[in-house]
N, C-alpha and C. Protein backbone atom coordinates (compact mmCIF):
# COMPACT_ATOMS: atom_id res chain seq x y z
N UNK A 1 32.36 -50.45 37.51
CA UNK A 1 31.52 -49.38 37.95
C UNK A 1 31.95 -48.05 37.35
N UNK A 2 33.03 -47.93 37.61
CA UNK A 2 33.86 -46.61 36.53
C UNK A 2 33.41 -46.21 35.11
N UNK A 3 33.24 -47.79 34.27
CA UNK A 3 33.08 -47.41 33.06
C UNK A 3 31.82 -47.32 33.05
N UNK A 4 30.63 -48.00 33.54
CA UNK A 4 29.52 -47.21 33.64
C UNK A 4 28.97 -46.05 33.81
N UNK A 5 29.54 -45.74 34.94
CA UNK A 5 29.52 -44.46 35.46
C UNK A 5 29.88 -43.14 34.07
N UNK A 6 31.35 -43.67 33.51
CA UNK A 6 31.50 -42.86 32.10
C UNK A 6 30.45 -42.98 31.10
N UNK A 7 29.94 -44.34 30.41
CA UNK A 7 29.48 -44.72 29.77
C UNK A 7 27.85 -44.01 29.96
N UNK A 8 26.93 -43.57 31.65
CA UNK A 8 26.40 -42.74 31.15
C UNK A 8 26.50 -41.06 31.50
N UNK A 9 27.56 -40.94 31.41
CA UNK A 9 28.20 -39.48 31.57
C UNK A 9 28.49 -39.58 30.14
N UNK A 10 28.61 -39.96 29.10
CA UNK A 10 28.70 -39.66 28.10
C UNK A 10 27.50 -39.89 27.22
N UNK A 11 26.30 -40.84 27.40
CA UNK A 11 25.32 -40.95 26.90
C UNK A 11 23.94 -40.18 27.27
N UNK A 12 24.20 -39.94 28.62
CA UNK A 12 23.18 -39.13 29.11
C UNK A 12 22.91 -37.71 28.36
N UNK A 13 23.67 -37.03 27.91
CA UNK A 13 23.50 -35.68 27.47
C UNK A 13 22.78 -35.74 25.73
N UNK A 14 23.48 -36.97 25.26
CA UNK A 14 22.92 -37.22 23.83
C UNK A 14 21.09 -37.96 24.06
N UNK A 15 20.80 -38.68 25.02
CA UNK A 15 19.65 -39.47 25.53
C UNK A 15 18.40 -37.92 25.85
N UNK A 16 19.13 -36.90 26.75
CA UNK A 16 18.41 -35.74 27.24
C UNK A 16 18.00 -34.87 25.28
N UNK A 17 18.92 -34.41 25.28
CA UNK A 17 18.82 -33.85 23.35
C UNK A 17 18.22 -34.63 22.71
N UNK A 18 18.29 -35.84 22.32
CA UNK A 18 17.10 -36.74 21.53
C UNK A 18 15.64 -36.27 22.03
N UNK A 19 15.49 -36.42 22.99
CA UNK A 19 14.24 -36.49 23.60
C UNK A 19 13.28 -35.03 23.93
N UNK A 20 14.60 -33.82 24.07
CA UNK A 20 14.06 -32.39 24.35
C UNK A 20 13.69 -32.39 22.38
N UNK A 21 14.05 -32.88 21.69
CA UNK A 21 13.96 -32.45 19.96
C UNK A 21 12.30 -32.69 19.86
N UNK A 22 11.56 -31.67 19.47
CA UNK A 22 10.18 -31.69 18.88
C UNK A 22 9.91 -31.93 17.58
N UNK A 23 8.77 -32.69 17.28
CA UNK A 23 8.92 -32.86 15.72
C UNK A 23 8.81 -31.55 15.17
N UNK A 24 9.49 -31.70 13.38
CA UNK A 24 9.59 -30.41 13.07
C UNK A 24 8.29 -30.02 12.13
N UNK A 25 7.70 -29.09 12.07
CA UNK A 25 6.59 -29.25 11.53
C UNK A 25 6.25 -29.54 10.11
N UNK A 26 5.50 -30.23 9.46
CA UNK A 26 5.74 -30.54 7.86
C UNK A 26 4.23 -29.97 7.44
N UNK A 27 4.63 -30.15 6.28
CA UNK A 27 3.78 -29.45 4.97
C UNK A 27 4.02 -27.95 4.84
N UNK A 28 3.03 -26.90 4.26
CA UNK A 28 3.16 -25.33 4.11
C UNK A 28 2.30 -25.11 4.85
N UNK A 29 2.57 -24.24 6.36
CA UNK A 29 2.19 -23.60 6.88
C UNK A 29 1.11 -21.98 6.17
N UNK A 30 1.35 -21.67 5.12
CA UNK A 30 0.73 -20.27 4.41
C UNK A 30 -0.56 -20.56 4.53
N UNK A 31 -0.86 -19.39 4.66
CA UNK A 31 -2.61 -19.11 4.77
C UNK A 31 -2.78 -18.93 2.95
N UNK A 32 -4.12 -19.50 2.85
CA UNK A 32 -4.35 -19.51 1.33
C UNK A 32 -4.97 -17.93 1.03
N UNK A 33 -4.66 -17.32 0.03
CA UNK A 33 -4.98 -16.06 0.09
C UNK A 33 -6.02 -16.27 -1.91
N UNK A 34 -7.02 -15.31 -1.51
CA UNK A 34 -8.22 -15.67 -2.30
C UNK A 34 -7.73 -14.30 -3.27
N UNK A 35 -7.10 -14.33 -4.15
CA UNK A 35 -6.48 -12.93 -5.24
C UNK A 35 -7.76 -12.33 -5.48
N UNK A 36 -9.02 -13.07 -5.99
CA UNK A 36 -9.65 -12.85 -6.70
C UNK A 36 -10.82 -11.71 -5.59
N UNK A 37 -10.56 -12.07 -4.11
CA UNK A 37 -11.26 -11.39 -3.08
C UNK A 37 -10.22 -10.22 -2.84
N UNK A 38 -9.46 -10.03 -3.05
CA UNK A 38 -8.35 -9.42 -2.31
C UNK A 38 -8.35 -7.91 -3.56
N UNK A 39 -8.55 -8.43 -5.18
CA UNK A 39 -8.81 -8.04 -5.67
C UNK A 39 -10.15 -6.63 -6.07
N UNK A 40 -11.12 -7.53 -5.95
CA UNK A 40 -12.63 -7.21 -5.43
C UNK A 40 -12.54 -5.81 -4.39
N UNK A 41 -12.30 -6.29 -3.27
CA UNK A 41 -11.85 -5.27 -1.79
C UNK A 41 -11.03 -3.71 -2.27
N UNK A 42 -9.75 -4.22 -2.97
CA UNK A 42 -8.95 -2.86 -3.40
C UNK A 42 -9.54 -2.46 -4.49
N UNK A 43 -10.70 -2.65 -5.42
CA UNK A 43 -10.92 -2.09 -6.37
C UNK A 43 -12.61 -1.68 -5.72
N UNK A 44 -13.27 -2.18 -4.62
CA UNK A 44 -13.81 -1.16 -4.26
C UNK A 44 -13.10 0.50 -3.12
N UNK A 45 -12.26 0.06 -2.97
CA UNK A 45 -11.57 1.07 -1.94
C UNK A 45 -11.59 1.92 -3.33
N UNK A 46 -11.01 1.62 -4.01
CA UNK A 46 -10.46 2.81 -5.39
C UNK A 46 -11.82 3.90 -5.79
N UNK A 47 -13.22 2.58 -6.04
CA UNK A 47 -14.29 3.45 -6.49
C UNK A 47 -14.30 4.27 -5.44
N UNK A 48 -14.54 3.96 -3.98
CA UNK A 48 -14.73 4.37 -3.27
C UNK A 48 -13.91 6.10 -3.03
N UNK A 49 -12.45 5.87 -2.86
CA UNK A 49 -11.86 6.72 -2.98
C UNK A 49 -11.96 7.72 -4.43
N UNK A 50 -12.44 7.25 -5.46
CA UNK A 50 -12.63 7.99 -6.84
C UNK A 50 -14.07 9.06 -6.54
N UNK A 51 -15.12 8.18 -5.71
CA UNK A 51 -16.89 9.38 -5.83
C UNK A 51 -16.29 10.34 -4.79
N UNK A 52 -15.63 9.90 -3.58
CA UNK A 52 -15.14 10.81 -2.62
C UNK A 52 -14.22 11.99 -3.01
N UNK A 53 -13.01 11.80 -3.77
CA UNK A 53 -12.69 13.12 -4.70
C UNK A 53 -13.43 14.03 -5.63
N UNK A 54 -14.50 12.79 -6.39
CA UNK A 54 -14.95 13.50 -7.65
C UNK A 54 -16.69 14.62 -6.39
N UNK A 55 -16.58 14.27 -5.21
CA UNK A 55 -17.86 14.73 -4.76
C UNK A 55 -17.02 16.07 -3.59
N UNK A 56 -15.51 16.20 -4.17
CA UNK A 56 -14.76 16.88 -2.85
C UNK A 56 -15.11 16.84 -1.70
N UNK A 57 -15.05 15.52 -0.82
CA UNK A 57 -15.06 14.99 0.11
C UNK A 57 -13.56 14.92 1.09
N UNK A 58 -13.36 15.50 1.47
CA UNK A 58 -11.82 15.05 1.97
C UNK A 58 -11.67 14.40 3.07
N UNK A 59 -12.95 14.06 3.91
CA UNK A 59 -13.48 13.12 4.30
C UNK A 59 -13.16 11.68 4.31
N UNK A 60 -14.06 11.93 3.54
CA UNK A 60 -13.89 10.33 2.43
C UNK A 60 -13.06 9.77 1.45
N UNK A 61 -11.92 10.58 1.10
CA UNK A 61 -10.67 9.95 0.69
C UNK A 61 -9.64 9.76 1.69
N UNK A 62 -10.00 10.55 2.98
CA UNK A 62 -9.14 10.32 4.02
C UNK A 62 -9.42 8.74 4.43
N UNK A 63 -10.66 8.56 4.20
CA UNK A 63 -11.01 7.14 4.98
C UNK A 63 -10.19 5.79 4.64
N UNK A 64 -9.67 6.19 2.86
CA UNK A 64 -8.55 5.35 2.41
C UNK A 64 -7.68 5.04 3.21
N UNK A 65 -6.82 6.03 4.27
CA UNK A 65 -6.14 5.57 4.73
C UNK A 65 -5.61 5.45 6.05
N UNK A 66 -4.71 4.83 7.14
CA UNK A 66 -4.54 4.65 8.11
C UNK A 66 -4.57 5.92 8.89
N UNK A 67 -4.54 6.20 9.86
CA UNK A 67 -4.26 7.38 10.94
C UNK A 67 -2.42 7.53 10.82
N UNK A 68 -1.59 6.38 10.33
CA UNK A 68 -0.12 6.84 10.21
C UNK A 68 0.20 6.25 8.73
N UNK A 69 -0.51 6.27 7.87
CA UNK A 69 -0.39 6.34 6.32
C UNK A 69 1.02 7.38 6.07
N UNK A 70 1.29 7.24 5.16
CA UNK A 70 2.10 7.98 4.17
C UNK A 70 1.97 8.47 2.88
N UNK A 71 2.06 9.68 2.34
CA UNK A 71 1.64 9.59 0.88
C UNK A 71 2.34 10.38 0.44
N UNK A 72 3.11 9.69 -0.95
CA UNK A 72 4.13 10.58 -1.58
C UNK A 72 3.30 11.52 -2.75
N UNK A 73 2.77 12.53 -2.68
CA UNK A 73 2.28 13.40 -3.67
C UNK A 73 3.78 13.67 -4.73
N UNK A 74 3.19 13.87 -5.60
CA UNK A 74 4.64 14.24 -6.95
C UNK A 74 4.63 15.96 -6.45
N UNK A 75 6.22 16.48 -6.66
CA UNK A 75 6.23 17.73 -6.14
C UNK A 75 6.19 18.45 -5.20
N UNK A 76 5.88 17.12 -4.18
CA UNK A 76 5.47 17.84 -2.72
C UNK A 76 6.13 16.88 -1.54
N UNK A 77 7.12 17.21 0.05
CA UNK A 77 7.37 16.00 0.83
C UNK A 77 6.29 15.39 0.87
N UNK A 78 6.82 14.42 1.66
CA UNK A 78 5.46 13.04 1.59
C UNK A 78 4.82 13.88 3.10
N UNK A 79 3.59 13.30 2.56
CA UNK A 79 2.25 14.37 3.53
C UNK A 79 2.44 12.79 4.69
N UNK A 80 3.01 12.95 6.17
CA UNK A 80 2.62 11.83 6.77
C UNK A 80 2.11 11.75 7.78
N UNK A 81 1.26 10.68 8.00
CA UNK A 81 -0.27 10.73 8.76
C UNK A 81 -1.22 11.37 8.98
N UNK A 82 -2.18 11.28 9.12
CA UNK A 82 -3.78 11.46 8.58
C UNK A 82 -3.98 12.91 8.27
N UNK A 83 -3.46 13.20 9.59
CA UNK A 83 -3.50 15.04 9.46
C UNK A 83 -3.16 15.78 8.12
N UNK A 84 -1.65 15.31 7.61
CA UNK A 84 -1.41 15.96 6.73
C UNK A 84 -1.58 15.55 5.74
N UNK A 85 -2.27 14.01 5.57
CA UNK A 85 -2.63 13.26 4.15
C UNK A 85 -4.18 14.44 4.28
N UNK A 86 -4.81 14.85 5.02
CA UNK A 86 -5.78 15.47 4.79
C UNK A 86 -5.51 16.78 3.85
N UNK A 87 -4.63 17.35 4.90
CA UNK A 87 -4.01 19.12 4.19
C UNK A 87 -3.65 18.88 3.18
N UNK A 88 -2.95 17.72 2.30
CA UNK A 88 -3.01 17.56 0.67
C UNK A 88 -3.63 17.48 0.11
N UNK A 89 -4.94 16.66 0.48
CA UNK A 89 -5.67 16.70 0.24
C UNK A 89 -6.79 17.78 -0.48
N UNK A 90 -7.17 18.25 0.80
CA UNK A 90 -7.71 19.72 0.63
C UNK A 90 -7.16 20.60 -0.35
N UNK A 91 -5.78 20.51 -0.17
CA UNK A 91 -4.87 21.86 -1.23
C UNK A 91 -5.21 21.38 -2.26
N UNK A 92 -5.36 19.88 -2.86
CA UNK A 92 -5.14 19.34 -4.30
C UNK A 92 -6.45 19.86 -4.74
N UNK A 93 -7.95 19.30 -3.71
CA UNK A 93 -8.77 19.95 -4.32
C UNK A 93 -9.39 21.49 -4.05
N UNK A 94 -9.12 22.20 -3.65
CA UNK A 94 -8.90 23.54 -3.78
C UNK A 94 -8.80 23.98 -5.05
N UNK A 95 -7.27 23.55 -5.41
CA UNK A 95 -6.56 24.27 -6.57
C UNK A 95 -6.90 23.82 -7.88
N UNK A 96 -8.36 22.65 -7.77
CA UNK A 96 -9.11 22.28 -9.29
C UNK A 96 -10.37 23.24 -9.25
N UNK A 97 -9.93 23.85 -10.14
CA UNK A 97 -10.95 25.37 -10.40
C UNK A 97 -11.89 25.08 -11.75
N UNK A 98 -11.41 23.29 -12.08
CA UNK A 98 -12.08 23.48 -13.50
C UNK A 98 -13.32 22.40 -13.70
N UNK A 99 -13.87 21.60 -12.08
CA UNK A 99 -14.66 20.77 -11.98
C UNK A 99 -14.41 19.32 -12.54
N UNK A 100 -12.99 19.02 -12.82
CA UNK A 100 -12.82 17.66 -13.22
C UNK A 100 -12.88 16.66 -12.21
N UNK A 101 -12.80 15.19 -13.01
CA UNK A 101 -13.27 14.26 -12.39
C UNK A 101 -12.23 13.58 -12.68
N UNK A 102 -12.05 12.27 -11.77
CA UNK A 102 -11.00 11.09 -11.49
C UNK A 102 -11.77 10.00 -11.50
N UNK A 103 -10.90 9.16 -12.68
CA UNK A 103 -11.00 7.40 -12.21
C UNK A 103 -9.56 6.90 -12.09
N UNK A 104 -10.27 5.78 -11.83
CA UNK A 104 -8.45 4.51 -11.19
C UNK A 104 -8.80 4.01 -12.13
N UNK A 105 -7.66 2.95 -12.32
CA UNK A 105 -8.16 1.40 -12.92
C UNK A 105 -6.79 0.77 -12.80
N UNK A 106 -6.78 -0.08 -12.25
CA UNK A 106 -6.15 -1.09 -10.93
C UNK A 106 -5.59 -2.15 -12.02
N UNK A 107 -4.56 -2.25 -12.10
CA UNK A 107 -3.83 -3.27 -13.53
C UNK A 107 -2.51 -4.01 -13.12
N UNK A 108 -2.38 -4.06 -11.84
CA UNK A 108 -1.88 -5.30 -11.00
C UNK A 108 -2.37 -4.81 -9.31
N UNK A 109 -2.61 -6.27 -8.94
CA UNK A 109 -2.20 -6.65 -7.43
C UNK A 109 -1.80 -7.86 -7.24
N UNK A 110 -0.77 -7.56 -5.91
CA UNK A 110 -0.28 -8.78 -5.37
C UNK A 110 -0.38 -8.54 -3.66
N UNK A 111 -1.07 -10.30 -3.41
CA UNK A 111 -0.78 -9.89 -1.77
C UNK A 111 -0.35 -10.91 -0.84
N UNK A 112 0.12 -10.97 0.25
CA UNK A 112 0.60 -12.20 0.82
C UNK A 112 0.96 -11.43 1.95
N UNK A 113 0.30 -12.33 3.04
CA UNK A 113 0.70 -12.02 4.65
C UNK A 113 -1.31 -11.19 4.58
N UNK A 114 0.12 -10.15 5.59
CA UNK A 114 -1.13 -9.31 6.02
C UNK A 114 -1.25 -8.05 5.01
N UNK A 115 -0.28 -8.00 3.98
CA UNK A 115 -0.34 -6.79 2.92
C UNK A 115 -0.39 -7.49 1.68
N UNK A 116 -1.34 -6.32 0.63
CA UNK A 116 -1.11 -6.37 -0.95
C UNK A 116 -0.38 -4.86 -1.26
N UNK A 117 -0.40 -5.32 -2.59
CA UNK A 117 0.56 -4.21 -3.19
C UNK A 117 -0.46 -3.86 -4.68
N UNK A 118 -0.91 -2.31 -4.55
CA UNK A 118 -1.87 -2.48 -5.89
C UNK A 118 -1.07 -1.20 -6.55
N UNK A 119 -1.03 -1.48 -8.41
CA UNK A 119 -0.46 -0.79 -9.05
C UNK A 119 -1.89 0.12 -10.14
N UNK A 120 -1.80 0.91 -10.44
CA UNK A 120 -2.81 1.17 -11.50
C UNK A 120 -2.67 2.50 -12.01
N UNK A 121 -3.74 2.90 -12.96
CA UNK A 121 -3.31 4.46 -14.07
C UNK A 121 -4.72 5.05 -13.15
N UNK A 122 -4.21 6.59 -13.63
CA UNK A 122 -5.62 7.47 -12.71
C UNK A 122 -5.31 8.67 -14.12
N UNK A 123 -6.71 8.76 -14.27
CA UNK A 123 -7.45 9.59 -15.67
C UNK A 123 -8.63 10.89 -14.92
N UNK A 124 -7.62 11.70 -15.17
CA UNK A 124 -8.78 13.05 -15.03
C UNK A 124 -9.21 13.59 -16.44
N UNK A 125 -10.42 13.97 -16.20
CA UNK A 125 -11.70 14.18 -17.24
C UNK A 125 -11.76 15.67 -16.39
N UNK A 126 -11.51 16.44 -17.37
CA UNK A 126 -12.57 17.85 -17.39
C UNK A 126 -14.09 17.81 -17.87
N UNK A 127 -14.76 18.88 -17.53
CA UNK A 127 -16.08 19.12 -17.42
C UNK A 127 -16.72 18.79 -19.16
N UNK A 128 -15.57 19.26 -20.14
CA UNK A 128 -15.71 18.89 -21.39
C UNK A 128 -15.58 17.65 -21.88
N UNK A 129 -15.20 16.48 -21.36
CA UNK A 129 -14.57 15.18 -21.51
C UNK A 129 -13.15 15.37 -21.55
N UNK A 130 -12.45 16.28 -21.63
CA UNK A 130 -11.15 16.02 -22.12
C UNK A 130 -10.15 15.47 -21.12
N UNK A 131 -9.49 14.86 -21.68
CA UNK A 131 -8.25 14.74 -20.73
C UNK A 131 -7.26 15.24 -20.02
N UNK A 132 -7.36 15.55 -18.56
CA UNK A 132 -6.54 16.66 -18.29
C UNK A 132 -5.51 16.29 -17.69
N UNK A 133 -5.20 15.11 -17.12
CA UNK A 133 -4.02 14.39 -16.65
C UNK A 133 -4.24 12.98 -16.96
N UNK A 134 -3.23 12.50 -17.00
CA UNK A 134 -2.96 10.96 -16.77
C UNK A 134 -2.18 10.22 -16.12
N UNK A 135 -1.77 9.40 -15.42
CA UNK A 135 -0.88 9.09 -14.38
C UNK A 135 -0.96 7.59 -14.15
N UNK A 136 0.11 7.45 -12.54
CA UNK A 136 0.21 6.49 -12.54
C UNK A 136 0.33 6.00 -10.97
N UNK A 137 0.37 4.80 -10.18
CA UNK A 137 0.01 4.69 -8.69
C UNK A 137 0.69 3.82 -8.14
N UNK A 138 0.70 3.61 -6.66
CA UNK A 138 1.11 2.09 -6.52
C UNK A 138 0.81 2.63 -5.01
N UNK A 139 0.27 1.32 -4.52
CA UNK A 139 -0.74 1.69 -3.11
C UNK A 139 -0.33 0.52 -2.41
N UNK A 140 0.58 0.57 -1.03
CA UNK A 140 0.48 -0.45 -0.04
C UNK A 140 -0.62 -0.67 0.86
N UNK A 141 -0.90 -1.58 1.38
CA UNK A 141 -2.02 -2.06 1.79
C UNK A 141 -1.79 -2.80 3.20
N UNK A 142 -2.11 -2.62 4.11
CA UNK A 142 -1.99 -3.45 5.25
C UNK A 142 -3.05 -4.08 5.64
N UNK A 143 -3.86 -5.55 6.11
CA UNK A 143 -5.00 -5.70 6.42
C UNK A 143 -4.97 -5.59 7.94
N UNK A 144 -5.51 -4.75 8.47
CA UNK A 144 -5.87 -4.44 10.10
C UNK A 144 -7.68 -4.81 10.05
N UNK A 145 -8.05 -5.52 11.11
CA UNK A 145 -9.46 -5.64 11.57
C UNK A 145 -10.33 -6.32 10.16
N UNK A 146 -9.11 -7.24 9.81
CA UNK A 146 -10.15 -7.80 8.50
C UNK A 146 -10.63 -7.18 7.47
N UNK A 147 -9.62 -5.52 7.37
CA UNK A 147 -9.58 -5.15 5.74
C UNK A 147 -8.60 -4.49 5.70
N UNK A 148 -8.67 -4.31 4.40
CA UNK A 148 -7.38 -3.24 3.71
C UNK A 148 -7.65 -2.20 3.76
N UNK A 149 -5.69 -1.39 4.82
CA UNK A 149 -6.19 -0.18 4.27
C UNK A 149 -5.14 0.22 3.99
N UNK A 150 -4.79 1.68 3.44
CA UNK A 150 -3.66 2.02 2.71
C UNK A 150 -3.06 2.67 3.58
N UNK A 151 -1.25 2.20 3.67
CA UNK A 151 -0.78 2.72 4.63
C UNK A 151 0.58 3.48 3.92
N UNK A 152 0.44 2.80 2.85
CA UNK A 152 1.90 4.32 1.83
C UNK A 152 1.27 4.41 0.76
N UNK A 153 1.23 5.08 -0.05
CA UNK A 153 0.93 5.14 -1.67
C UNK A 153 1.67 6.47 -2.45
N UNK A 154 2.26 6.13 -3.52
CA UNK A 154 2.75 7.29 -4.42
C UNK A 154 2.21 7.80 -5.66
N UNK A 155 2.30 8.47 -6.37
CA UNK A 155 1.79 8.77 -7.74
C UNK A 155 2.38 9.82 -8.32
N UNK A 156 2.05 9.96 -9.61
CA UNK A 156 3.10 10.95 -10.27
C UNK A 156 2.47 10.99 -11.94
N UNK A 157 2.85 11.98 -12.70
CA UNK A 157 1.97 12.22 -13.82
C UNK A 157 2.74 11.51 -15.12
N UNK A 158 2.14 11.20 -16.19
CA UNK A 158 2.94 10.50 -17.17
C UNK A 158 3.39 11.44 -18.17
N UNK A 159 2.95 12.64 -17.80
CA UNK A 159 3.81 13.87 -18.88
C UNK A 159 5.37 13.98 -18.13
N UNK A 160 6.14 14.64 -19.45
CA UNK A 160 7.21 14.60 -19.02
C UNK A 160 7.99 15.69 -18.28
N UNK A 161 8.66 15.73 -17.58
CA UNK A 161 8.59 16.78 -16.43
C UNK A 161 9.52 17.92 -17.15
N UNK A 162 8.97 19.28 -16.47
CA UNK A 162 9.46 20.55 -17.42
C UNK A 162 10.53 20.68 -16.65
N UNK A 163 11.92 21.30 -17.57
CA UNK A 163 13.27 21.18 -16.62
C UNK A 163 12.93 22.79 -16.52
N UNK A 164 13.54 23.12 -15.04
CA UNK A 164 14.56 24.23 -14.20
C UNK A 164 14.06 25.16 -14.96
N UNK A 165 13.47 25.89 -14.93
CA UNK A 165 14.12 27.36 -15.62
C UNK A 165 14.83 27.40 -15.83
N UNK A 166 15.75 28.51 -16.48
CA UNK A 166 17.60 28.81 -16.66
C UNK A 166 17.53 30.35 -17.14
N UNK A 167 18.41 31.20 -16.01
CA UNK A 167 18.73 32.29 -17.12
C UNK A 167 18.99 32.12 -18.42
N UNK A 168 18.53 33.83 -18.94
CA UNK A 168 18.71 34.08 -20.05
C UNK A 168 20.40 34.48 -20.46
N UNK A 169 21.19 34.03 -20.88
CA UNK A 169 22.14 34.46 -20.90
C UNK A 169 22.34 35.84 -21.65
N UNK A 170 23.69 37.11 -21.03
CA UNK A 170 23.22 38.28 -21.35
C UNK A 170 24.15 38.43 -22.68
């Protein structure tokens, strides 16, 4: 009776653990993600965000992004959430006195989960055609309510940056 008694005092705990073990789940769990839609979506946000600048809307480039977005302007702290992605907004177009215009053009994305990541060049055109900047982007993306919207993005110009002033030595 003893060694029974051991026999399931020692089996009982391995018998309970076998049995609490759930199968473990097999195959890939990932949601299939459609590039080619995901694609489509951020390159209308871009037009979208491109007629809304070129029509000085600040409005409608605000709509790009979240209510707690982030945006690193070149030269300036990062403007964060809506409020002050607006006031950059506004200042940036304010201070174009010469009627130019903006395009994107979107030359990578990648996305997985609930975010993509879009990279691309942005080309301002003066009233003459000319080229008055050229640059460069990279836009996070979060999907809330079944779309993308931009919740950090940076940019910065592809000229090369003018150093410091410096006295004149006397």
């Amino acid at each position: 009776m003893k060694q029974l008694t051991l026999l399931l005092v020692l089996i009982a705990p391995f018998i309970l653990l076998l049995s609490s073990c759930k199968e473990a789940p097999t195959g890939d769990t990932r949601v299939e993600i459609n590039m080619d839609s995901v694609r489509a979506e951020i390159n209308e946000l871009e037009s979208r965000f491109a007629a809304a600048s070129n029509a000085k809307d600040v409005d409608g480039v605000a709509a790009y992004y979240t209510s707690d977005a982030q945006s690193m302007a070149p030269g300036e702290p990062t403007w964060v959430g809506i409020d002050a992605i607006k006031a950059g907004i506004k200042k940036d177009m304010d201070s174009d006195t010469t009627g130019s215009t903006v395009a994107f053009t979107t030359t990578g994305v990648w996305a997985g989960g609930d975010y993509a990541t879009e990279t691309g060049t942005i080309k301002v055109t003066g009233k003459d055609g000319s080229t008055v900047y050229t640059g460069k982007y990279m836009t996070l993306f979060e999907l809330r309510d079944g779309k993308y919207v931009a919740i950090r993005d940076i940019w910065n110009s592809d000229a090369p940056e003018r150093p410091a002033a410096t006295p004149v030595a006397q």
